[in-house]
Protein backbone atom coordinates (compact mmCIF):
# COMPACT_ATOMS: atom_id res chain seq x y z
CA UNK A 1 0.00 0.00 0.00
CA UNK A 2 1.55 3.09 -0.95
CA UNK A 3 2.11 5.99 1.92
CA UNK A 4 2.81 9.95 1.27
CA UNK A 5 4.13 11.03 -1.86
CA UNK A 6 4.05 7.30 -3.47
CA UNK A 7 -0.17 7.81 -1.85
CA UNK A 8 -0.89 11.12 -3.85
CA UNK A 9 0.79 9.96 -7.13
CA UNK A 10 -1.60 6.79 -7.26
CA UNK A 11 -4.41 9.29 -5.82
CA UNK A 12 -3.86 11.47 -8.96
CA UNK A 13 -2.24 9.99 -11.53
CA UNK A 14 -4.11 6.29 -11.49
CA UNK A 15 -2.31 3.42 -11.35
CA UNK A 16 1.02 3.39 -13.45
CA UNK A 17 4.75 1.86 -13.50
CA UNK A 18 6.40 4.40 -11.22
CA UNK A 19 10.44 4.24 -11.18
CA UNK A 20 12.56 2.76 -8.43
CA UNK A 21 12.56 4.97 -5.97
CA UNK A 22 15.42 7.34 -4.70
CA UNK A 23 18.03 6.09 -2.45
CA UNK A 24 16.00 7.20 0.31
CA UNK A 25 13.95 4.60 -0.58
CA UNK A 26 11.19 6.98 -1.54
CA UNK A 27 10.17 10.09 -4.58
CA UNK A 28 11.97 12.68 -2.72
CA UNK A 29 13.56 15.03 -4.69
CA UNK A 30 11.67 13.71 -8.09
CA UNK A 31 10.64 14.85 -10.51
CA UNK A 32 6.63 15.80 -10.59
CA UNK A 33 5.65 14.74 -14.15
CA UNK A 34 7.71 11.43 -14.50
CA UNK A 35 8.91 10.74 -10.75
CA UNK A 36 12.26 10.15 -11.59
CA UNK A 37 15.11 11.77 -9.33
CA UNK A 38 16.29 15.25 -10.36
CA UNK A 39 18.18 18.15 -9.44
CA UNK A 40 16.73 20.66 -11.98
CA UNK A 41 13.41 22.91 -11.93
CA UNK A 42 11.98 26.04 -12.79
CA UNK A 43 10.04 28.32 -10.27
CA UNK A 44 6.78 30.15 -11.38
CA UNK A 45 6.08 33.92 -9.28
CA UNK A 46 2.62 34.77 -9.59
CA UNK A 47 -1.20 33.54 -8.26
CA UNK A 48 -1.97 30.00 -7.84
CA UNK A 49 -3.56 29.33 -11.43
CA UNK A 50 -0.59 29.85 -13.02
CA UNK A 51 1.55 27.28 -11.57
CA UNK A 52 -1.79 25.04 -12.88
CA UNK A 53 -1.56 26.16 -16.18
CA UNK A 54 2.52 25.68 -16.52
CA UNK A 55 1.53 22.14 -14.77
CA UNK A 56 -0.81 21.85 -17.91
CA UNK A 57 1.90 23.65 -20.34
CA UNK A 58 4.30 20.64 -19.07
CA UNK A 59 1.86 17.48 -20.34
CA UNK A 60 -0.34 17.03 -17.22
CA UNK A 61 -3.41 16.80 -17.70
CA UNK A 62 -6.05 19.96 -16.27
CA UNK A 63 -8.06 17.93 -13.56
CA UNK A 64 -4.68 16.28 -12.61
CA UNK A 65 -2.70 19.52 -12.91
CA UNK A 66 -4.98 21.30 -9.99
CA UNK A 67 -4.76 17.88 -8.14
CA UNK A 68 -0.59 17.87 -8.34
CA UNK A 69 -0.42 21.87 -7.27
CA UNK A 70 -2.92 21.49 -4.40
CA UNK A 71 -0.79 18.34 -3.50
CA UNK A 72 2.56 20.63 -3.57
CA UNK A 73 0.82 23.92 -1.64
CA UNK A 74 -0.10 21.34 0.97
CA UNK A 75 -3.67 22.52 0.52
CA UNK A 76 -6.96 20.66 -0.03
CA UNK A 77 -8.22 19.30 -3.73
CA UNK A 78 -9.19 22.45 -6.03
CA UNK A 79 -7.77 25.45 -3.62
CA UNK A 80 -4.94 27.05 -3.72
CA UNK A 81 -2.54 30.29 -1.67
CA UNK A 82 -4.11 33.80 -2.09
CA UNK A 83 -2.21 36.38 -4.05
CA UNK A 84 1.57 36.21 -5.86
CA UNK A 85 3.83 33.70 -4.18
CA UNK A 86 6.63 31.60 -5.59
CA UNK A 87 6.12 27.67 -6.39
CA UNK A 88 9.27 25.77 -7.40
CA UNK A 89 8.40 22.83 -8.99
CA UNK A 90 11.38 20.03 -9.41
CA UNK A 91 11.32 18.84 -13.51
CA UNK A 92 13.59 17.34 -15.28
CA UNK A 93 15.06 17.90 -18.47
CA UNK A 94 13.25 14.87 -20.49
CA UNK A 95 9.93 16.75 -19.28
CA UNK A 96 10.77 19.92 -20.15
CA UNK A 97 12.01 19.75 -23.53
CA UNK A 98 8.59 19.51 -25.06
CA UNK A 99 7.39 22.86 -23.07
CA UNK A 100 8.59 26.29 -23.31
CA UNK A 101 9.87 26.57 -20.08
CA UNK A 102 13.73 25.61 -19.52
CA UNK A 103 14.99 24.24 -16.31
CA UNK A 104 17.72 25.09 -14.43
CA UNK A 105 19.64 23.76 -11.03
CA UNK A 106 17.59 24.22 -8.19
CA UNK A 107 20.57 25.53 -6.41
CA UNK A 108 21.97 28.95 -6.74
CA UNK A 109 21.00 31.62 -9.81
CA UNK A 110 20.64 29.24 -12.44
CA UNK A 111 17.37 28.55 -11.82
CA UNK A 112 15.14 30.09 -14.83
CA UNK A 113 11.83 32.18 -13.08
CA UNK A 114 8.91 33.11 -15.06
CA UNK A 115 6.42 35.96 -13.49
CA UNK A 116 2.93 36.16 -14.96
């Protein structure tokens, strides 16, 4: 039976082949389209329907897209924070190459930031 993060991916994606997990033994650190382990994101400034739509923008789908934010936020199914805030969502490169966005290392000013 899957527990935490393993728990919300089945929750929202369905059932699907998930990669081995990390070395911790769990998706920590992974990526949030393909759960694979990554080092590399983007971060999105702005209200919370943005970070749905560049969820969307990305290849996930729009129901599971508000599912995956609300997931990341910590919040409840369909809601979201109030105002601009910054979300930093872990992708890697395979996932990003069909999108606009590029992705950078989540650590120090590489990281590529897009306001809307």
């Amino acid at each position: 039976m899957p527990v935490g993060r393993e728990a919300s991916w089945a929750l929202y994606r369905g059932p699907v082949k998930l990669p081995e997990p990390g070395m911790q033994g769990d998706y920590h650190e992974a990526c949030v389209i393909c759960m694979r382990g990554t080092d590399s994101g983007m971060a999105f400034v702005g209200p919370a329907e943005m970070v749905v739509a560049a969820l969307s923008v990305l290849g996930v789908p729009d129901d599971e897209a508000a599912l995956t934010a609300a997931a990341a936020w910590g919040t409840p199914p369909g809601t979201g924070p109030h105002g601009e805030f910054t979300t930093v969502l872990r992708v890697c490169q395979d996932c990003a190459k069909s999108s606009p966005f590029k992705v950078g290392l989540l650590v120090g000013p590489t990281l590529p930031t897009y306001r809307w």
